[in-house]
C-alpha atoms as a PDB file:
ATOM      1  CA  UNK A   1      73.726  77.422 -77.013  1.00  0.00           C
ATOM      2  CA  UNK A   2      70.078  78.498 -75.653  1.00  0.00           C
ATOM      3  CA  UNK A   3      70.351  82.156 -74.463  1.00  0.00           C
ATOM      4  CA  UNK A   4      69.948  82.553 -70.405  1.00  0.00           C
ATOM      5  CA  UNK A   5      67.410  84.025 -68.687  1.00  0.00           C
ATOM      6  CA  UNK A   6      67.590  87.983 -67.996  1.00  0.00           C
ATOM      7  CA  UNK A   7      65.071  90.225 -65.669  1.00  0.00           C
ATOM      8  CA  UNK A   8      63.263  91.494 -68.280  1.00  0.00           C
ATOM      9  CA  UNK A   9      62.073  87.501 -68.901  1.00  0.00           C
ATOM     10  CA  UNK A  10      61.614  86.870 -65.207  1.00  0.00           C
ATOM     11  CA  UNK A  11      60.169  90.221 -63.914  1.00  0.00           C
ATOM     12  CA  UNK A  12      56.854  90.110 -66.009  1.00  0.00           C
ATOM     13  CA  UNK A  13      56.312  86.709 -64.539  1.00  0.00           C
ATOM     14  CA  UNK A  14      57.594  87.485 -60.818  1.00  0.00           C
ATOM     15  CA  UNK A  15      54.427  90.123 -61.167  1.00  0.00           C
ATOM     16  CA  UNK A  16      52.059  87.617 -62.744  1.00  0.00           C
ATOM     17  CA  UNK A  17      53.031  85.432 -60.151  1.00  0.00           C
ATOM     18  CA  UNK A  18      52.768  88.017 -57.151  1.00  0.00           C
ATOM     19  CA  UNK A  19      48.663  88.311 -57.731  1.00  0.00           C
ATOM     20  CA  UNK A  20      47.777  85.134 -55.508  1.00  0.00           C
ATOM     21  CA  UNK A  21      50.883  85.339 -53.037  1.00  0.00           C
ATOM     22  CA  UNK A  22      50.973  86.779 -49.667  1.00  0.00           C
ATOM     23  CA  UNK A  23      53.432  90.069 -48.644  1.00  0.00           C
ATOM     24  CA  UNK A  24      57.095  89.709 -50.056  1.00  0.00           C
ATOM     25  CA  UNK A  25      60.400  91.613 -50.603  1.00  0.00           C
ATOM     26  CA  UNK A  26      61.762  91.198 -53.904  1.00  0.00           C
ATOM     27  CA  UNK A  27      65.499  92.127 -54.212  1.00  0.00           C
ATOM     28  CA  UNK A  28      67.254  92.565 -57.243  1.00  0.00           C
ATOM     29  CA  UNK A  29      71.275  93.090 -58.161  1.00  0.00           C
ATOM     30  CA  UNK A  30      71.852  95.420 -60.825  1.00  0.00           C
ATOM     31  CA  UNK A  31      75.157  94.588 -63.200  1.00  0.00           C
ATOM     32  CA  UNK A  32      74.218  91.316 -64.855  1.00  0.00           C
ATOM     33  CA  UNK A  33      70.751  91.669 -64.174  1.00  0.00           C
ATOM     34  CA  UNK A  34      69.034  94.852 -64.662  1.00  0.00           C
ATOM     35  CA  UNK A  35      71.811  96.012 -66.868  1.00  0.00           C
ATOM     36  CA  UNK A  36      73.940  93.786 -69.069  1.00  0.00           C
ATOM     37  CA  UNK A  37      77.953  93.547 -68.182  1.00  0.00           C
ATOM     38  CA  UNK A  38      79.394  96.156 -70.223  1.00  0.00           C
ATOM     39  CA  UNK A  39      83.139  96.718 -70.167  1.00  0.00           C
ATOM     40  CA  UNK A  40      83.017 100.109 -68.558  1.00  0.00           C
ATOM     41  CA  UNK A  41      80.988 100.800 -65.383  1.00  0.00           C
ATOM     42  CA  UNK A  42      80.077 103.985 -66.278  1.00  0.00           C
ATOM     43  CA  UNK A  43      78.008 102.590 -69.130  1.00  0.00           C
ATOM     44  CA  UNK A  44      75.920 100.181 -68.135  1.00  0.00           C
ATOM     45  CA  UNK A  45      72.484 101.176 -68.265  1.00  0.00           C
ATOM     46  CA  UNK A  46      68.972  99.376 -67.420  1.00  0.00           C
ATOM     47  CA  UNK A  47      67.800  96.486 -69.987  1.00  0.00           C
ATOM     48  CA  UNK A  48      65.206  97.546 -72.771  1.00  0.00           C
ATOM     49  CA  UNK A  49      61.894  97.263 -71.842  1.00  0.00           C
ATOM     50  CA  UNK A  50      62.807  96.813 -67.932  1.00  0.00           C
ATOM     51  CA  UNK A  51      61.650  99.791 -66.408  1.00  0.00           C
ATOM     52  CA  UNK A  52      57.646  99.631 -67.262  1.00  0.00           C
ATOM     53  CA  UNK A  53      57.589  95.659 -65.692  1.00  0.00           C
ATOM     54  CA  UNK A  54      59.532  97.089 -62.792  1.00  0.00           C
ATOM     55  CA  UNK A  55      57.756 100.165 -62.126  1.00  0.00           C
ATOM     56  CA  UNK A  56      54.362  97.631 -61.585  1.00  0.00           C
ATOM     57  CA  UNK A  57      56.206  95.346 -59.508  1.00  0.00           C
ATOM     58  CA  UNK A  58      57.483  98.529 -57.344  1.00  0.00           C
ATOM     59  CA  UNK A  59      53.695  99.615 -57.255  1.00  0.00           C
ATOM     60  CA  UNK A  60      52.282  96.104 -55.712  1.00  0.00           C
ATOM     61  CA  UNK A  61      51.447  97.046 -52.080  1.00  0.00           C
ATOM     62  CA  UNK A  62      51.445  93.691 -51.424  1.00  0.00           C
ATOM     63  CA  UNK A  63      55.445  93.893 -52.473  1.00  0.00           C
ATOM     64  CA  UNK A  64      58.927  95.273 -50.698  1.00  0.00           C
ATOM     65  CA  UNK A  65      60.793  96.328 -53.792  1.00  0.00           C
ATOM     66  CA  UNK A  66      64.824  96.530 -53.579  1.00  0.00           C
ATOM     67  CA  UNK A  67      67.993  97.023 -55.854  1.00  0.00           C
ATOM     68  CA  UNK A  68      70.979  95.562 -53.573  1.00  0.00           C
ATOM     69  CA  UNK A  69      73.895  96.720 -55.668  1.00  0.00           C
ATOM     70  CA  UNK A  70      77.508  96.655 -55.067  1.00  0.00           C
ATOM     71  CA  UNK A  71      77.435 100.122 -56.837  1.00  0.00           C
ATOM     72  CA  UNK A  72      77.247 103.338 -54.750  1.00  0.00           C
ATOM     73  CA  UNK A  73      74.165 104.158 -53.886  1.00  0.00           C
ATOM     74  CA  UNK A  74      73.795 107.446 -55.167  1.00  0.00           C
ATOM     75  CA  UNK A  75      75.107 105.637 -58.505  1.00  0.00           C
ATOM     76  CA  UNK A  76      72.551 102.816 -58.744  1.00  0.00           C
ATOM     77  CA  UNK A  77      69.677 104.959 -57.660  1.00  0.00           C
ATOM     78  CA  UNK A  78      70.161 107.629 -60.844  1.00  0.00           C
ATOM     79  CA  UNK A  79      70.389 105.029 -63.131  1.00  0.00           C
ATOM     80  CA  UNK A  80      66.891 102.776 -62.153  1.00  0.00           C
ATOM     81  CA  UNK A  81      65.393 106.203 -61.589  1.00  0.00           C
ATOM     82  CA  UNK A  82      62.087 105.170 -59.580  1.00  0.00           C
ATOM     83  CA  UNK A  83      60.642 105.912 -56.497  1.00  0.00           C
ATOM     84  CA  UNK A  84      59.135 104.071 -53.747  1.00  0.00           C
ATOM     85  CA  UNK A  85      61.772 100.728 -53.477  1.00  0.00           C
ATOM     86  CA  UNK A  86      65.317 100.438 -51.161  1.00  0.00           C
ATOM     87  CA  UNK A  87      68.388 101.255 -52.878  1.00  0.00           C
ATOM     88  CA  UNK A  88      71.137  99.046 -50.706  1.00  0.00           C
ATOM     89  CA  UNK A  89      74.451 100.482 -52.085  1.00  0.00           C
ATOM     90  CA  UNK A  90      77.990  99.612 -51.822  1.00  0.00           C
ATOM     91  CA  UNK A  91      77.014  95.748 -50.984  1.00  0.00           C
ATOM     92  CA  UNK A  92      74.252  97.472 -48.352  1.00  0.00           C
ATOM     93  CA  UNK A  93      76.729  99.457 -46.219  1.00  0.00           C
ATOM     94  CA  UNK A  94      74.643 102.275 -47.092  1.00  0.00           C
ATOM     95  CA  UNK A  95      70.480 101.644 -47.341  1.00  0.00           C
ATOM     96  CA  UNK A  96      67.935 104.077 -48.369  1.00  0.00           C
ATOM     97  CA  UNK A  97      64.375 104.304 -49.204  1.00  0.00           C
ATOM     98  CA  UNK A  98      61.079 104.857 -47.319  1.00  0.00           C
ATOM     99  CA  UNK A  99      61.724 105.769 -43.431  1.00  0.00           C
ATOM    100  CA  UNK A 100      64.850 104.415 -44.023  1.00  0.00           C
ATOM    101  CA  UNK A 101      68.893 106.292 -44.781  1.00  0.00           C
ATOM    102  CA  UNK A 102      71.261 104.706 -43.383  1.00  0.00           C
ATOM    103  CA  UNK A 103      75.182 104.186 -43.310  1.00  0.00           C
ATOM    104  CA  UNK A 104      76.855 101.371 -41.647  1.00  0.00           C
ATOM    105  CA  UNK A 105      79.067 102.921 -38.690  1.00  0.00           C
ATOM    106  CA  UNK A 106      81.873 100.218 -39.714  1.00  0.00           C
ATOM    107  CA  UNK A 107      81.823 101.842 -43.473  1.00  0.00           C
ATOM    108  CA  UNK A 108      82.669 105.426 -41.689  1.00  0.00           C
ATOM    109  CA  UNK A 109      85.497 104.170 -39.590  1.00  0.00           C
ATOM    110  CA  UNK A 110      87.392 102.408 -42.298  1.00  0.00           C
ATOM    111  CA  UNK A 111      87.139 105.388 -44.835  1.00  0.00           C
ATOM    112  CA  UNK A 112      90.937 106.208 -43.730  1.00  0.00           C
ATOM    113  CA  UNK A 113      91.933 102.918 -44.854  1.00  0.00           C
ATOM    114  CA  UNK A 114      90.271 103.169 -47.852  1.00  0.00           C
ATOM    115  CA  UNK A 115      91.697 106.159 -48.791  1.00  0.00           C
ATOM    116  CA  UNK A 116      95.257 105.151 -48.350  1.00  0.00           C
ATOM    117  CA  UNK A 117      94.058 101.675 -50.532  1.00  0.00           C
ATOM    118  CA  UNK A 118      93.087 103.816 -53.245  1.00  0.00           C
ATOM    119  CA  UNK A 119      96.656 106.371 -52.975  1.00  0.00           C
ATOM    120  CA  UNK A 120      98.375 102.774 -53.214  1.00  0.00           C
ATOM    121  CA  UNK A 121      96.513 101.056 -55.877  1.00  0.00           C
ATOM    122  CA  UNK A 122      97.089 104.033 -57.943  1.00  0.00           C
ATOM    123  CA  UNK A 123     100.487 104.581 -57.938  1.00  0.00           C
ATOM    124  CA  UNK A 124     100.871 100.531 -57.975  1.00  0.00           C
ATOM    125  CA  UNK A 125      98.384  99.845 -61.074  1.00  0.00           C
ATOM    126  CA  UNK A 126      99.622 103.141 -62.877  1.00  0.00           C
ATOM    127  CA  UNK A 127     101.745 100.958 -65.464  1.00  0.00           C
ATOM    128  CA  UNK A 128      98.832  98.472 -65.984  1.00  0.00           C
ATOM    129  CA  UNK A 129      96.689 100.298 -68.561  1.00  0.00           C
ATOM    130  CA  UNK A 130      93.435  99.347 -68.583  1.00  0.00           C
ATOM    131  CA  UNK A 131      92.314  98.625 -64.961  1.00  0.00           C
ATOM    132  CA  UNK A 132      90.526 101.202 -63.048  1.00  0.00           C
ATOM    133  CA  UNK A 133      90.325 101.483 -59.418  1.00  0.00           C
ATOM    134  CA  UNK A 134      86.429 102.603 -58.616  1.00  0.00           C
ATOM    135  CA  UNK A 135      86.111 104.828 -55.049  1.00  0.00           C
ATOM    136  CA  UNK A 136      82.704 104.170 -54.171  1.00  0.00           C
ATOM    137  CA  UNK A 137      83.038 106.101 -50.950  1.00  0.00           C
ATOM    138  CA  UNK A 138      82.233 103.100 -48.270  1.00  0.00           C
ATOM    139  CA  UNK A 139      83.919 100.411 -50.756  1.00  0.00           C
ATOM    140  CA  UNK A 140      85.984 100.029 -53.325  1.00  0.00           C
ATOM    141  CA  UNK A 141      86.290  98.472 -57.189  1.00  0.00           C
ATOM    142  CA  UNK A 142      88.805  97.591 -59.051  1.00  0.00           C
ATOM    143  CA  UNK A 143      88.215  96.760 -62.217  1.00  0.00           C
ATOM    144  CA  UNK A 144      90.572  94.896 -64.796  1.00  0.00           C
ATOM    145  CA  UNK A 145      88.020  93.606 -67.323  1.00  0.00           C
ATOM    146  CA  UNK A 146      89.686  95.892 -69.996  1.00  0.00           C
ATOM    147  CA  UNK A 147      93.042  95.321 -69.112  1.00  0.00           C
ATOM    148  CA  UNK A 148      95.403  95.462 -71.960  1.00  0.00           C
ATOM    149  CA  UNK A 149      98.705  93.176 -71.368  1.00  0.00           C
ATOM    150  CA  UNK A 150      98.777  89.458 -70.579  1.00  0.00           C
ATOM    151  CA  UNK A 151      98.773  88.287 -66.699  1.00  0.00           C
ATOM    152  CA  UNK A 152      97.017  91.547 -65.459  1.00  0.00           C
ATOM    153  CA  UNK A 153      94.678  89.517 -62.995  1.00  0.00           C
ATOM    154  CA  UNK A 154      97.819  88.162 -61.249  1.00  0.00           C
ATOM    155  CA  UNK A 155      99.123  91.509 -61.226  1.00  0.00           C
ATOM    156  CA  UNK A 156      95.717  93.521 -59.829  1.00  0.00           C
ATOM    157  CA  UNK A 157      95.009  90.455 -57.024  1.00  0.00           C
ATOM    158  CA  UNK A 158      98.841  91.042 -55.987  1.00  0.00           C
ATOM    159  CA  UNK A 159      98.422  94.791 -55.743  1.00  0.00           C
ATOM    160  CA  UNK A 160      94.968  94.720 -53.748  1.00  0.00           C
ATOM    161  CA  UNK A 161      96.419  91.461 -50.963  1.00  0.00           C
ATOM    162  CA  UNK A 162      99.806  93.968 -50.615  1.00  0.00           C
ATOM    163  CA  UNK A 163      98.100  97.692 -50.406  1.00  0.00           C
ATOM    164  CA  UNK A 164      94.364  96.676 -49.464  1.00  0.00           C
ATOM    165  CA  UNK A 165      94.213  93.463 -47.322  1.00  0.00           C
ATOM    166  CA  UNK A 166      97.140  93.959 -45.275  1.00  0.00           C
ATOM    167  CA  UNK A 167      95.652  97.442 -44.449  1.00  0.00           C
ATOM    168  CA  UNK A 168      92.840  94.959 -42.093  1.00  0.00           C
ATOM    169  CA  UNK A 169      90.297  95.427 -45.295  1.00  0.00           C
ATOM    170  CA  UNK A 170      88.221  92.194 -46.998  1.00  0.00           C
ATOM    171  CA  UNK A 171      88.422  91.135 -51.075  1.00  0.00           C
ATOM    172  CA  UNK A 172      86.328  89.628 -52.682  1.00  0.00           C
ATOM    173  CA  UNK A 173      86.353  89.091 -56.476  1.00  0.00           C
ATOM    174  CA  UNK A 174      83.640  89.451 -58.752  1.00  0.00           C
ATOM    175  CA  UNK A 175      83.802  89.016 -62.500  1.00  0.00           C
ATOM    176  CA  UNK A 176      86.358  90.941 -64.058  1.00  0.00           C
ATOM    177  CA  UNK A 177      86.992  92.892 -60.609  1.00  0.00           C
ATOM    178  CA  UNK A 178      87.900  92.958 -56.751  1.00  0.00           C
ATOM    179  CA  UNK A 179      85.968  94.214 -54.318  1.00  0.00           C
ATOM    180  CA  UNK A 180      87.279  95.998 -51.051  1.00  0.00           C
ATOM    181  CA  UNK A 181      84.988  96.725 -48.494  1.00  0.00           C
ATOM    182  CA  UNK A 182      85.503  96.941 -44.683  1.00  0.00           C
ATOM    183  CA  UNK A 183      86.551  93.571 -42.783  1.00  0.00           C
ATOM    184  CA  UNK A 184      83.144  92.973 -40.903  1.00  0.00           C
ATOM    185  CA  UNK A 185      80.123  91.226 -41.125  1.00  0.00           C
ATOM    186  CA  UNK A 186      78.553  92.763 -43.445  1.00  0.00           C
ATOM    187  CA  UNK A 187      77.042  92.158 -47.183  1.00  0.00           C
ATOM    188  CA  UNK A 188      74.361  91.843 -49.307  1.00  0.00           C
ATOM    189  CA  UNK A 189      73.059  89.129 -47.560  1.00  0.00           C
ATOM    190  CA  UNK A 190      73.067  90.879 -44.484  1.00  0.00           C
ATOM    191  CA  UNK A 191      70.959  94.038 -46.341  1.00  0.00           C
ATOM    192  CA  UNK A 192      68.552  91.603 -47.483  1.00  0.00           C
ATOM    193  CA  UNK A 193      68.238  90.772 -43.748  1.00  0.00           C
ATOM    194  CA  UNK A 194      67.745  94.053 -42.849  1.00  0.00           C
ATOM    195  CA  UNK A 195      65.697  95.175 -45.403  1.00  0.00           C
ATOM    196  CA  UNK A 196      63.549  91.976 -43.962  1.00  0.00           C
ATOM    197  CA  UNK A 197      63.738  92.563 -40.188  1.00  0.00           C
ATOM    198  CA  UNK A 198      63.517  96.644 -40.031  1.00  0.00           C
ATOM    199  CA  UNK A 199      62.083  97.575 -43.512  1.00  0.00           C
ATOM    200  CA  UNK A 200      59.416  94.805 -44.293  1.00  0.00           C
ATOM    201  CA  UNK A 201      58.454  95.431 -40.028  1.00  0.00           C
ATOM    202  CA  UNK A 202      58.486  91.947 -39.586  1.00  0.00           C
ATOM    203  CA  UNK A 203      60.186  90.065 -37.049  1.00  0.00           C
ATOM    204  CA  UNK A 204      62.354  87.045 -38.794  1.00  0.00           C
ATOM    205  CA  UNK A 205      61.519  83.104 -36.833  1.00  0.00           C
ATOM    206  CA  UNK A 206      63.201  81.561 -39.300  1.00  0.00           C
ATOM    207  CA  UNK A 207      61.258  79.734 -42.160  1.00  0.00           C
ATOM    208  CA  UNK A 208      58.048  81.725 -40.350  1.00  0.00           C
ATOM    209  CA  UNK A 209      59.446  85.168 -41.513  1.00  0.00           C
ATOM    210  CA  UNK A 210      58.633  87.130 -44.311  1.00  0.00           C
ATOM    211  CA  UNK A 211      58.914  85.292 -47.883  1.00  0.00           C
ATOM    212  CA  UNK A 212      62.113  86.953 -50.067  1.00  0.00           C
ATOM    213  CA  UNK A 213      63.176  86.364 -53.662  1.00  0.00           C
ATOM    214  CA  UNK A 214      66.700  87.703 -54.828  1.00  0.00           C
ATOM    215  CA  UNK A 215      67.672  87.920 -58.471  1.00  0.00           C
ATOM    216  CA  UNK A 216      71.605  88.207 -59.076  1.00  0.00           C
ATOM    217  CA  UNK A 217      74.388  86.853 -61.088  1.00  0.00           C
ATOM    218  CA  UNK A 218      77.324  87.233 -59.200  1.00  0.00           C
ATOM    219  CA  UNK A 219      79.735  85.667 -56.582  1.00  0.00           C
ATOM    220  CA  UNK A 220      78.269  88.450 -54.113  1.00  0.00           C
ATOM    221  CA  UNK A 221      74.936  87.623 -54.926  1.00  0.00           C
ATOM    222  CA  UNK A 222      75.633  84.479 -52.590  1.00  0.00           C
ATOM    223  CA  UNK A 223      75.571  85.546 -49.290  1.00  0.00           C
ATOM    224  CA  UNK A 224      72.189  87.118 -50.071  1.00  0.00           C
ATOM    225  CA  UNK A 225      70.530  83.618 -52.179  1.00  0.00           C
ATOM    226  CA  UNK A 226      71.846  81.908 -48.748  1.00  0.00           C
ATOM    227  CA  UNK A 227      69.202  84.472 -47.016  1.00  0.00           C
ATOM    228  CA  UNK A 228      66.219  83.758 -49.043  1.00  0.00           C
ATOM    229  CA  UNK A 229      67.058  80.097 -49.615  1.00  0.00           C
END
């Protein structure tokens, strides 16, 4: 079976292919595409030979870098390491980079309910060895990719409808992991939107706005490819 295309194949030609094109943002996901799936979280780490094709895309002035990561912030920024691009953590409830720091108000009011998501999960998923439930602050993760005994998905989705959606919070699912965030309108889809409208300065008129490309793997990754489509 021929291997898929990573970043590290695609971002030497996105530059190649930047020298005749106008102003763009260029938003990239991180797990799946500027680090391989790993089964812990806390291992994944950037793709050999990533950072120097990156770091020259970041550089173009004629290019709005971003990583749009359901990670935390704070987490995806140490681990790309590079200055001058938007870090859009926790599925963009919180943005930061030039001019910009930002946390959605919507991520602040429903920290209470997160909190008593994560108590519940906890004591719920304590028998289930192998899942792990991820506070990222603004969202949450709860991972089951290295769960151990058979009919653990059914299991995790039951705990996070019971302790997490009834609570007024939105799931999604991911590979290998559900994703809790607060119940609004709000995603990577609508980061890349505002990393368009506010960031990039430029008002969007619909096909007359500012030119995008996002790179991602993932069932998240949709509501921003329905952006830039």
């Amino acid at each position: 079976m021929p291997r898929l295309p990573h970043a590290q194949d695609r971002i030497p030609e996105l530059v190649a292919l930047r020298r005749d094109a106008g102003r763009m943002l260029v938003a990239l996901d991180f797990d799946g595409t500027l680090s391989p799936i790993v089964r812990r979280p806390a291992d994944a780490a950037l793709l050999d030979g990533i950072v120097e094709p990156l770091r020259r895309l970041v550089a173009r002035p004629d290019t709005v870098a971003a990583i749009v990561s359901g990670r935390g912030l704070a987490d995806v920024r140490e681990r790309v390491a590079l200055d001058g691009l938007y870090y859009a953590g926790n599925h963009g409830f919180e943005i930061e980079g030039p001019g910009v720091d930002r946390v959605h108000p919507a991520a602040e009011r429903a920290r209470p309910e997160l909190e008593a998501c994560i108590r519940a999960l906890e004591t719920a998923l304590a028998d289930e060895p192998g899942t792990e439930v991820e506070d990222k602050r603004w969202t949450l993760s709860i991972h089951y990719r290295r769960a151990e005994r058979e009919g653990a998905e059914g299991r995790v989705r039951a705990a996070v409808e019971a302790h997490c959606r009834r609570r007024g919070l939105r799931v999604t699912e991911g590979k290998k992991v559900f994703e809790v965030r607060p119940d609004v309108d709000w995603h990577k889809g609508r980061a890349t939107e505002f990393l368009l409208d506010v960031v990039a300065g430029r008002e969007r008129a619909g096909d007359a706005s500012l030119p995008a490309i996002f790179i991602g793997d993932d069932r998240t990754d949709e509501d921003a490819f329905a952006v830039v489509r």
